[in-house]
PDB file of N, CA and C in Angstrom:
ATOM      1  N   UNK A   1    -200.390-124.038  58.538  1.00  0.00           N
ATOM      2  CA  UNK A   1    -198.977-123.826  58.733  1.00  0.00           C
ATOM      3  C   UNK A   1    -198.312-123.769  57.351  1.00  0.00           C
ATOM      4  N   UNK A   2    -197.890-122.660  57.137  1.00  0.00           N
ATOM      5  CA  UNK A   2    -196.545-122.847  56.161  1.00  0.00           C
ATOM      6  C   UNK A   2    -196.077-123.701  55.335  1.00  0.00           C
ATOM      7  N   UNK A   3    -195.967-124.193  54.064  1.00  0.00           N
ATOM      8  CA  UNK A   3    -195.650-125.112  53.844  1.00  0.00           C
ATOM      9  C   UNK A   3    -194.488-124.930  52.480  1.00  0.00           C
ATOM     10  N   UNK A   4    -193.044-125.498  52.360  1.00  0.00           N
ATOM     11  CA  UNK A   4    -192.770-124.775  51.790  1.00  0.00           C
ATOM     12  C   UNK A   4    -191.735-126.041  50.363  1.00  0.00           C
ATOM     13  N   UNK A   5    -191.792-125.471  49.396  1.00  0.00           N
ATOM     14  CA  UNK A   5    -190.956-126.390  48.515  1.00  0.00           C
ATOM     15  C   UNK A   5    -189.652-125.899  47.921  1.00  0.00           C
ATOM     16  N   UNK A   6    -188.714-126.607  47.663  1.00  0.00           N
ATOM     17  CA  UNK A   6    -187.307-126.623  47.586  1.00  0.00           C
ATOM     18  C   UNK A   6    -187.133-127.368  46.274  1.00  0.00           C
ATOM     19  N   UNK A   7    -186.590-126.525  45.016  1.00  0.00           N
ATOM     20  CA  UNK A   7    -186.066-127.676  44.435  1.00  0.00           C
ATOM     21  C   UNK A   7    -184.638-126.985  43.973  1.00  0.00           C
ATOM     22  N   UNK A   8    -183.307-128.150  43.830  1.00  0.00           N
ATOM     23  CA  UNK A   8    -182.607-127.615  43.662  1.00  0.00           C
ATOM     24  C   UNK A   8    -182.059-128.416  42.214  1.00  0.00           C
ATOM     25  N   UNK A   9    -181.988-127.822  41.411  1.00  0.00           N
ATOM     26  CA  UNK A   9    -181.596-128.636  40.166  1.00  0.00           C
ATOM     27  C   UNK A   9    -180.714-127.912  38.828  1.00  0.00           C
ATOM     28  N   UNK A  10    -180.413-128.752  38.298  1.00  0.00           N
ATOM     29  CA  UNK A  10    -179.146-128.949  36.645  1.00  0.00           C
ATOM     30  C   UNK A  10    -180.103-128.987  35.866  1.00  0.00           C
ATOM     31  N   UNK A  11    -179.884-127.860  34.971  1.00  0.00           N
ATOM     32  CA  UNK A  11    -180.409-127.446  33.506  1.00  0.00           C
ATOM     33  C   UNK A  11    -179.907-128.170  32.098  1.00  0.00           C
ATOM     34  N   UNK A  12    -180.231-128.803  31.388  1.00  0.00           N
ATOM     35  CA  UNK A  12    -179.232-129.268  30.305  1.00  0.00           C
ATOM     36  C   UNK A  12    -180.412-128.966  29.170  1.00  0.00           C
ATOM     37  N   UNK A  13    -181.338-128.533  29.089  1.00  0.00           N
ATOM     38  CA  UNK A  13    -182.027-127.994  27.915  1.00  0.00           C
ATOM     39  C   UNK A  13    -182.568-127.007  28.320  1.00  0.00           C
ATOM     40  N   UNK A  14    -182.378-125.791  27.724  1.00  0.00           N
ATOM     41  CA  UNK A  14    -182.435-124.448  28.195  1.00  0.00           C
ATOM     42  C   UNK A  14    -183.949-123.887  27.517  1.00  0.00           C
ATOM     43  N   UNK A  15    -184.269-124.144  26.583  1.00  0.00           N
ATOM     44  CA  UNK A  15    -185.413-123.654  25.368  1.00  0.00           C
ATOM     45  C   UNK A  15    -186.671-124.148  26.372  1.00  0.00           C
ATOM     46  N   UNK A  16    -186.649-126.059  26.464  1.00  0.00           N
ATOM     47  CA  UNK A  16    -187.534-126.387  27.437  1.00  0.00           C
ATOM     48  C   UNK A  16    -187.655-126.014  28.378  1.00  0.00           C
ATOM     49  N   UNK A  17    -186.835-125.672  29.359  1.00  0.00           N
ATOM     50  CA  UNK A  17    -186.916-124.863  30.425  1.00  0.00           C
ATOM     51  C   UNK A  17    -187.764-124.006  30.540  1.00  0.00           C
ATOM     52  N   UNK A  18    -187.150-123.046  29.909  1.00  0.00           N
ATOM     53  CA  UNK A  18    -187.461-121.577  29.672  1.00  0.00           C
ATOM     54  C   UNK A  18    -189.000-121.435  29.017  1.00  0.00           C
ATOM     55  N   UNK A  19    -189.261-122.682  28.341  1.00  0.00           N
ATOM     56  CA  UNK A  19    -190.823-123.009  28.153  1.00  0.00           C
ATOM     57  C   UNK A  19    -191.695-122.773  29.306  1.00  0.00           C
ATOM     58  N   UNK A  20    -191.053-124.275  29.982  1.00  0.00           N
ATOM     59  CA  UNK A  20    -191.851-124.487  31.666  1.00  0.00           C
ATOM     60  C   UNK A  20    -192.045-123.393  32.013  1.00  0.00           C
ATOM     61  N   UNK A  21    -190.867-122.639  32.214  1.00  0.00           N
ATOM     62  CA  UNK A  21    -191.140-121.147  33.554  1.00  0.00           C
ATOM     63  C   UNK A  21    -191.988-119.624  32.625  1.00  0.00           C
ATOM     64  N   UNK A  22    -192.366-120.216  31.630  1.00  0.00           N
ATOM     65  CA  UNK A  22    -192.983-119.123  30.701  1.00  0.00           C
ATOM     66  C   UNK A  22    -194.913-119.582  31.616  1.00  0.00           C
ATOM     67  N   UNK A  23    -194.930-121.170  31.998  1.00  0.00           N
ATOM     68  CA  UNK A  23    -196.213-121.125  32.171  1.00  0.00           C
ATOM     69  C   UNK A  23    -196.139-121.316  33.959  1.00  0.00           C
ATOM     70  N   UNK A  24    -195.453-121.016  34.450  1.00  0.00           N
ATOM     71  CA  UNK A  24    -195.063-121.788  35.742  1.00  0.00           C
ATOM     72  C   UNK A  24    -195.637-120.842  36.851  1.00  0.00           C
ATOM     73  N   UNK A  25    -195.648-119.310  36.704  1.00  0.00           N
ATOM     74  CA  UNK A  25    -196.429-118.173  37.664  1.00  0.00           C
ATOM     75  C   UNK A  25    -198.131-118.681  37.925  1.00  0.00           C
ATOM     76  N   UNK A  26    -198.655-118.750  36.928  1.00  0.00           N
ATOM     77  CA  UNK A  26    -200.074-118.849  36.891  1.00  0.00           C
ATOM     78  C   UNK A  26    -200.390-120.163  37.412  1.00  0.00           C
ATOM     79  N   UNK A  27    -199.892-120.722  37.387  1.00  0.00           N
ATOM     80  CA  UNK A  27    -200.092-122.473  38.618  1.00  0.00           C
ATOM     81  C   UNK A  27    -200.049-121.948  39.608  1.00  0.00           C
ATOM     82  N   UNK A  28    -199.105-121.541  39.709  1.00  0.00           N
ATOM     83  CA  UNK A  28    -198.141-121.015  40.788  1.00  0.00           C
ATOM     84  C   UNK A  28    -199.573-120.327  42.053  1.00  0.00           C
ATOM     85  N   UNK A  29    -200.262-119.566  41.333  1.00  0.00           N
ATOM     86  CA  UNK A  29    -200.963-118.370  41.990  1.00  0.00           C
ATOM     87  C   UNK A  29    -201.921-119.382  42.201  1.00  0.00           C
ATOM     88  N   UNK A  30    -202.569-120.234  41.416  1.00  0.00           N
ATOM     89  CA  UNK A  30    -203.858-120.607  41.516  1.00  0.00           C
ATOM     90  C   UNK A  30    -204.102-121.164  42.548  1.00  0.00           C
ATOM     91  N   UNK A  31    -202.723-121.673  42.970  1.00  0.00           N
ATOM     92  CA  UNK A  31    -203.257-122.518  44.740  1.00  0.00           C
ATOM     93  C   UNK A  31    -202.182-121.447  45.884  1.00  0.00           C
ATOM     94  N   UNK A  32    -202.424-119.995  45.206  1.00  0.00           N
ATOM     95  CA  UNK A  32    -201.636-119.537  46.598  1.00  0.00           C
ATOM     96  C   UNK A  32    -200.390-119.963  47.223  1.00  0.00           C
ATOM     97  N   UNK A  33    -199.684-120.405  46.094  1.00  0.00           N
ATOM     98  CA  UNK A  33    -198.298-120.550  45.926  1.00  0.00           C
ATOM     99  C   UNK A  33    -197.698-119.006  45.963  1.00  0.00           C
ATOM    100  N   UNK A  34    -196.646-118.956  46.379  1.00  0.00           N
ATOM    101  CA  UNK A  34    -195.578-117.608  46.388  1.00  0.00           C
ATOM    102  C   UNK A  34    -194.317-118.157  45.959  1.00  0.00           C
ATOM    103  N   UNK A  35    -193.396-117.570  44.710  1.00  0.00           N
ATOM    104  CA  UNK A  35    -192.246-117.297  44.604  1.00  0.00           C
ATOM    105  C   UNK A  35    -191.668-116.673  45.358  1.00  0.00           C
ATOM    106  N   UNK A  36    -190.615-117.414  46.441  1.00  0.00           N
ATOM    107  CA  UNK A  36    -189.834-117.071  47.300  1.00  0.00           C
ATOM    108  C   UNK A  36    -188.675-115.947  46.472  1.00  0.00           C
ATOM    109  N   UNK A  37    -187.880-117.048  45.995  1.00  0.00           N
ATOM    110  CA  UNK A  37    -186.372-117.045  45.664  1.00  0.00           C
ATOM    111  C   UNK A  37    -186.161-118.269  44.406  1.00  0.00           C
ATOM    112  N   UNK A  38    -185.384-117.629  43.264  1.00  0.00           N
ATOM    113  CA  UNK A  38    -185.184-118.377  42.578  1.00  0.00           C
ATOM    114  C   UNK A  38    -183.308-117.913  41.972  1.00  0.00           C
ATOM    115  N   UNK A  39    -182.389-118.629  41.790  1.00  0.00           N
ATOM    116  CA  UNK A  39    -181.453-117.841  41.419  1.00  0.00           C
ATOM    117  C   UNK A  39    -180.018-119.040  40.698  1.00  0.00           C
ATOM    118  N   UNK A  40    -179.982-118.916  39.624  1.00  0.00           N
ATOM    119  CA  UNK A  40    -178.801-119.878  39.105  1.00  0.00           C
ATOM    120  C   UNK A  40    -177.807-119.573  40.209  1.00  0.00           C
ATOM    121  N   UNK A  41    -176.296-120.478  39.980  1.00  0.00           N
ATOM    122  CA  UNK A  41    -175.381-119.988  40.547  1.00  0.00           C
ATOM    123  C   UNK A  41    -175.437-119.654  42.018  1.00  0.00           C
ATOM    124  N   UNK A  42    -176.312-120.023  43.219  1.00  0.00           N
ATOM    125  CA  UNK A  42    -176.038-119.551  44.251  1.00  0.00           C
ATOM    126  C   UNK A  42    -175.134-119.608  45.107  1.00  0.00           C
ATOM    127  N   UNK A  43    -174.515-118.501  46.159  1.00  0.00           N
ATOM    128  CA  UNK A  43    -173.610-118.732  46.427  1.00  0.00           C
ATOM    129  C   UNK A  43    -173.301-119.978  47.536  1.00  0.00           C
ATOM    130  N   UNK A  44    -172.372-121.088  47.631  1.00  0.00           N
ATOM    131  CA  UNK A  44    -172.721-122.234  48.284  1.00  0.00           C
ATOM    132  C   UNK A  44    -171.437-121.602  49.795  1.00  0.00           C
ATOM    133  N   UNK A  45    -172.125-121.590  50.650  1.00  0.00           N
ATOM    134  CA  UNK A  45    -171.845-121.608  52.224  1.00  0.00           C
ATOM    135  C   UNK A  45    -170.748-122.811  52.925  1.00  0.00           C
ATOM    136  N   UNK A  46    -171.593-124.060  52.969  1.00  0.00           N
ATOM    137  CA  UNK A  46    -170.995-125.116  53.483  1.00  0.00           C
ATOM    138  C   UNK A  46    -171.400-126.358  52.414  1.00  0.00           C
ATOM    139  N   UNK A  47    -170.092-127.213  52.371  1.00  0.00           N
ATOM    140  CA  UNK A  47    -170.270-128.455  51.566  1.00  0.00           C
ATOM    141  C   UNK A  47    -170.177-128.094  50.012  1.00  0.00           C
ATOM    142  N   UNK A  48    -170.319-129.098  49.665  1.00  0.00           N
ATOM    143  CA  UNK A  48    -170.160-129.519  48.074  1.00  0.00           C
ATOM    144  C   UNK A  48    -171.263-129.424  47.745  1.00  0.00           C
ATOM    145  N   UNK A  49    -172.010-128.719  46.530  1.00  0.00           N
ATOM    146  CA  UNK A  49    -173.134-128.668  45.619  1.00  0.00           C
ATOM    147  C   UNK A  49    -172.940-128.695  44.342  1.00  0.00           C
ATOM    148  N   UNK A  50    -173.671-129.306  43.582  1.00  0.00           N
ATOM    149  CA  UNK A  50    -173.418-129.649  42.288  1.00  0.00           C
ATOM    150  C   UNK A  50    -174.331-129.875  41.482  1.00  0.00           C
ATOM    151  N   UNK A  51    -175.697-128.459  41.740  1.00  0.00           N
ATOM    152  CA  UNK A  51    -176.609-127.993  41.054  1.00  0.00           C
ATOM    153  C   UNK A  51    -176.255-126.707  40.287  1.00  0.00           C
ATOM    154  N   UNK A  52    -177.143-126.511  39.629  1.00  0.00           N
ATOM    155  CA  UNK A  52    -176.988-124.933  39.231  1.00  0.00           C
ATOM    156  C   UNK A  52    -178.210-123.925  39.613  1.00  0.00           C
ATOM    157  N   UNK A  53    -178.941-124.356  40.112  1.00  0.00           N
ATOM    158  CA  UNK A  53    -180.119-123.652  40.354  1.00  0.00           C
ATOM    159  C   UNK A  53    -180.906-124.015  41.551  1.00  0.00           C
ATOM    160  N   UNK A  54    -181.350-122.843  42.155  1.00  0.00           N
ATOM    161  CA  UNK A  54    -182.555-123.425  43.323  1.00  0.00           C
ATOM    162  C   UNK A  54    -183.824-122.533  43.323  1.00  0.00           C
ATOM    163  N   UNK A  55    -184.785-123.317  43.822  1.00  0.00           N
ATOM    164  CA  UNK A  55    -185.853-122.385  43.792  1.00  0.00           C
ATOM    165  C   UNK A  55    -186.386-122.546  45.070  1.00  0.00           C
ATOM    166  N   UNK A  56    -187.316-121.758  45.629  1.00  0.00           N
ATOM    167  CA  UNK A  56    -188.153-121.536  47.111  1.00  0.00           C
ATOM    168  C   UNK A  56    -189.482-120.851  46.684  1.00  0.00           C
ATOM    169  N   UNK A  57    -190.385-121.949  46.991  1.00  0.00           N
ATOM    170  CA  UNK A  57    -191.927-121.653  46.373  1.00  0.00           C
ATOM    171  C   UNK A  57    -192.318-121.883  48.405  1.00  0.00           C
ATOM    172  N   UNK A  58    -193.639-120.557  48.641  1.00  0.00           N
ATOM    173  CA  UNK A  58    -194.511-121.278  49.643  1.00  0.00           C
ATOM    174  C   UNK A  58    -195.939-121.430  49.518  1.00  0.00           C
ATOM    175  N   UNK A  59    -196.283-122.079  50.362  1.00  0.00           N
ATOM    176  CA  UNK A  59    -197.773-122.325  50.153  1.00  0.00           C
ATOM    177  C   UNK A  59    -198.745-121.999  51.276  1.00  0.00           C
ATOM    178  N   UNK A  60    -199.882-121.314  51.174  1.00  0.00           N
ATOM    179  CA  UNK A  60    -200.178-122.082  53.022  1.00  0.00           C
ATOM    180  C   UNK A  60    -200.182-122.870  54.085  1.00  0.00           C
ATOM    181  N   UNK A  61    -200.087-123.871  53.313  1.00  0.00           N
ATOM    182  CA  UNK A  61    -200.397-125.573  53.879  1.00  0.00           C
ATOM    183  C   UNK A  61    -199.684-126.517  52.913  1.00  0.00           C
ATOM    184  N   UNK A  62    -199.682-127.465  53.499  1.00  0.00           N
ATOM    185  CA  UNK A  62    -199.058-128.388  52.828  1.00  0.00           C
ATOM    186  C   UNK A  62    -199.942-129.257  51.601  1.00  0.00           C
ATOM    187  N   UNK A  63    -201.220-129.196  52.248  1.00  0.00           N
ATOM    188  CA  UNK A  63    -202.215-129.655  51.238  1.00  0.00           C
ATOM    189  C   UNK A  63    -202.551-128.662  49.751  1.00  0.00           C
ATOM    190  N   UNK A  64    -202.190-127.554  50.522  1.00  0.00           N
ATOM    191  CA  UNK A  64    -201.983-126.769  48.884  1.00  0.00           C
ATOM    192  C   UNK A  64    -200.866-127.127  48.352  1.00  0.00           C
ATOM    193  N   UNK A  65    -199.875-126.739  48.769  1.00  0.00           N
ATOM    194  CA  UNK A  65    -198.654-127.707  48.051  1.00  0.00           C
ATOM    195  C   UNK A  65    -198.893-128.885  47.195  1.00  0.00           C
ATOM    196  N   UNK A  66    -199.656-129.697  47.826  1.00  0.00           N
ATOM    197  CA  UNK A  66    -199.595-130.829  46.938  1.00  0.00           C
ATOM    198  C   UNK A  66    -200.420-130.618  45.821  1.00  0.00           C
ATOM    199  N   UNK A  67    -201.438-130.176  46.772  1.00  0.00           N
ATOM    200  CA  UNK A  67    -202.774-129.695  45.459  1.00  0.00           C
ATOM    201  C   UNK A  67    -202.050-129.411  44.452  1.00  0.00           C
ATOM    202  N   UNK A  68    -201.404-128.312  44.338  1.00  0.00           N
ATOM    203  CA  UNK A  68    -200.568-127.198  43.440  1.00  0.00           C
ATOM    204  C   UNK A  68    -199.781-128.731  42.310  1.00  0.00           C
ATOM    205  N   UNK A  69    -198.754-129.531  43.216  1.00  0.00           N
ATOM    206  CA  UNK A  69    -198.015-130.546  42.853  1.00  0.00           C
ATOM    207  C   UNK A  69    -198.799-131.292  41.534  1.00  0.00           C
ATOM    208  N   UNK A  70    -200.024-132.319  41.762  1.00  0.00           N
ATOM    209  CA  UNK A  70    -200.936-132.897  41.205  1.00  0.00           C
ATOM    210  C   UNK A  70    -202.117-132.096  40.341  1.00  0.00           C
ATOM    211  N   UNK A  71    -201.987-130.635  40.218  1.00  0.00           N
ATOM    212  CA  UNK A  71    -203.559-130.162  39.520  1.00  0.00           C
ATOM    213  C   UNK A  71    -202.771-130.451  37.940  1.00  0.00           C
ATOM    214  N   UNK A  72    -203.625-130.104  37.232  1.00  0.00           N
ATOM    215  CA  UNK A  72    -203.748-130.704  35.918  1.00  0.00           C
ATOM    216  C   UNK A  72    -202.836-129.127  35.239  1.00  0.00           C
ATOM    217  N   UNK A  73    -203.106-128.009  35.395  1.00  0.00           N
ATOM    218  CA  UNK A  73    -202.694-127.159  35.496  1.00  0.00           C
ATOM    219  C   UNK A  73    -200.819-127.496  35.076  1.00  0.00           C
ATOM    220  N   UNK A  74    -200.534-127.783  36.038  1.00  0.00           N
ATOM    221  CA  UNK A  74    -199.401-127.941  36.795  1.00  0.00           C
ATOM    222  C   UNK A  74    -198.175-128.934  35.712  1.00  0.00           C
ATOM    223  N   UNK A  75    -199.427-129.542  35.846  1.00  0.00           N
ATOM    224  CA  UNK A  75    -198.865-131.461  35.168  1.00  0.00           C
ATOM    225  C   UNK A  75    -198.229-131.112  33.701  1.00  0.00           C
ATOM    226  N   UNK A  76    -199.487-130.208  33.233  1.00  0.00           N
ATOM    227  CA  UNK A  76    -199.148-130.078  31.867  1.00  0.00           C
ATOM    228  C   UNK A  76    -197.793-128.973  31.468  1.00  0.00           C
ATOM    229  N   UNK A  77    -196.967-128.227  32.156  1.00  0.00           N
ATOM    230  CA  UNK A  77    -195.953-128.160  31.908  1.00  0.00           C
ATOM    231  C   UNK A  77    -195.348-128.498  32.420  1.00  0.00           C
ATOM    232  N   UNK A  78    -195.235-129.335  33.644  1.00  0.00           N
ATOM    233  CA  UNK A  78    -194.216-130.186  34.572  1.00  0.00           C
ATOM    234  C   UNK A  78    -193.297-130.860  33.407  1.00  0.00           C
ATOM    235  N   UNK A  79    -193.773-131.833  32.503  1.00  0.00           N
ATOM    236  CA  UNK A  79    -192.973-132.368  31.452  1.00  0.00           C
ATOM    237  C   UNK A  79    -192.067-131.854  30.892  1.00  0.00           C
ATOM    238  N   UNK A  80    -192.207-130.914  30.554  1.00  0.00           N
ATOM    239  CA  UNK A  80    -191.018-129.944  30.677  1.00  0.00           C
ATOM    240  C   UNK A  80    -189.671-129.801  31.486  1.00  0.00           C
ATOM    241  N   UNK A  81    -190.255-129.044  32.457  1.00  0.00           N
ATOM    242  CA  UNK A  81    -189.120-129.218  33.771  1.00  0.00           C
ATOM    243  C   UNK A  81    -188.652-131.036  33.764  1.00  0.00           C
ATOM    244  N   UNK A  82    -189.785-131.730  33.670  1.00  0.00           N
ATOM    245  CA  UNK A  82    -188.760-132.917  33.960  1.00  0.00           C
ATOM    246  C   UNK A  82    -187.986-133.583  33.214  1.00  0.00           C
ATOM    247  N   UNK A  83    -188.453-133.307  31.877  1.00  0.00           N
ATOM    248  CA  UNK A  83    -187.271-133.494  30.544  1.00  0.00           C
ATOM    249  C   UNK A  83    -186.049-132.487  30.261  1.00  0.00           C
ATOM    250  N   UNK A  84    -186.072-131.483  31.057  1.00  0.00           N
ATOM    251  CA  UNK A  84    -185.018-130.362  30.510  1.00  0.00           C
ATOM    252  C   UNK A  84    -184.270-130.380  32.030  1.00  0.00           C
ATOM    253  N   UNK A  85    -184.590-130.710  32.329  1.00  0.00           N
ATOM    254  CA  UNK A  85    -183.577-130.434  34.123  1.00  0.00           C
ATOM    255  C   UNK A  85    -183.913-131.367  34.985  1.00  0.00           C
ATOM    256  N   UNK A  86    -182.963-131.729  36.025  1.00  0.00           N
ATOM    257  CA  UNK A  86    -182.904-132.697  36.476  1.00  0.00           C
ATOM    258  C   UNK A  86    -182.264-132.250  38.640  1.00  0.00           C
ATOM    259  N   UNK A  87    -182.892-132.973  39.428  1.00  0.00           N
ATOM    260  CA  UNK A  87    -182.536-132.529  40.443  1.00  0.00           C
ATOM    261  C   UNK A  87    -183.752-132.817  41.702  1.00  0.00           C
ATOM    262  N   UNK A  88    -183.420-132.652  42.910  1.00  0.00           N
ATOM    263  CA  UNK A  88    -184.361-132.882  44.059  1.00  0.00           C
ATOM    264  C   UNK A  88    -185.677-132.024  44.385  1.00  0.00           C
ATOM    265  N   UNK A  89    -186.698-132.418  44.192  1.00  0.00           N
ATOM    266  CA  UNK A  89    -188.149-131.581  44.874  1.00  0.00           C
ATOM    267  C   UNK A  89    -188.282-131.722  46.283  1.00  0.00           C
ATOM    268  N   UNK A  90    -188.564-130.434  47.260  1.00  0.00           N
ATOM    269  CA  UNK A  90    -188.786-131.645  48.660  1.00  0.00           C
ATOM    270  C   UNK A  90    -190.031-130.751  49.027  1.00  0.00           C
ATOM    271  N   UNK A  91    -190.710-131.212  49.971  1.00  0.00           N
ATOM    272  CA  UNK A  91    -191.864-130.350  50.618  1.00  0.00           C
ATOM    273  C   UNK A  91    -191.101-130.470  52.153  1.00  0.00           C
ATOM    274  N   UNK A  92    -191.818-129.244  52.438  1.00  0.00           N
ATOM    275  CA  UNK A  92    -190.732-128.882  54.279  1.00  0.00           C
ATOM    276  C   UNK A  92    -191.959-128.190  55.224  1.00  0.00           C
ATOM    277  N   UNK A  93    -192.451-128.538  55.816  1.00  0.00           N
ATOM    278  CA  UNK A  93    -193.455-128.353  57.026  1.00  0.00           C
ATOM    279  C   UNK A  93    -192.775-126.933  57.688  1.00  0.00           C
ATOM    280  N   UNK A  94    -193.227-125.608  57.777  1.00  0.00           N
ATOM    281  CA  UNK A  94    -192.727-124.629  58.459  1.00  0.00           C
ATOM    282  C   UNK A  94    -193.283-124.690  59.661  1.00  0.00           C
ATOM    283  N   UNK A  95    -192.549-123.951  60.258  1.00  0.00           N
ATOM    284  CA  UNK A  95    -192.631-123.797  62.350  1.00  0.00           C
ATOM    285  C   UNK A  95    -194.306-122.616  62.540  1.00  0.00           C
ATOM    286  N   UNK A  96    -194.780-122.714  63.391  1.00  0.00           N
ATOM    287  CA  UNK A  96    -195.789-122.215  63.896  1.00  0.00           C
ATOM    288  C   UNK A  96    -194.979-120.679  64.463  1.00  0.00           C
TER     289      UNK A  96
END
């Protein structure tokens, strides 16, 4: 089943960033991850938001997901993202 990740987050170092997502495709692929949607600025519908960015990654399964989450791959530019931006990761179980 489907498995899909959400993160929605605030940028405050742009260079690091822009590091992370220089290595962030090729993780990405190795466990059959897909770039959904990624987009600063989205337009907000209902409620108050007070990110600047969201992203929509899927996976097959949820166990790839995590796989993907924990490979070493992964880890080593995660530091990045987690020193330059700040904000919620979630994993979301899709419908059959």
């Amino acid at each position: 089943m489907t498995a899909y990740v959400v993160a929605q987050i605030s940028i405050h170092d742009r260079a690091r960033y822009d590091r992370y997502v220089a290595g962030f495709l090729p993780t990405l692929r190795a466990y059959s991850g897909r770039l959904l949607a990624a987009q600063e600025q989205p337009q907000v519908l209902e409620g108050d938001w007070d990110r600047e960015k969201v992203i929509l990654l899927a996976f097959p399964d949820q166990a790839q997901a995590l796989a993907w989450a924990a490979s070493g791959e992964y880890q080593a530019i995660a530091a990045d993202r987690l020193a330059a931006s700040e904000g919620p990761v979630l994993l979301i179980q899709g419908y059959t």
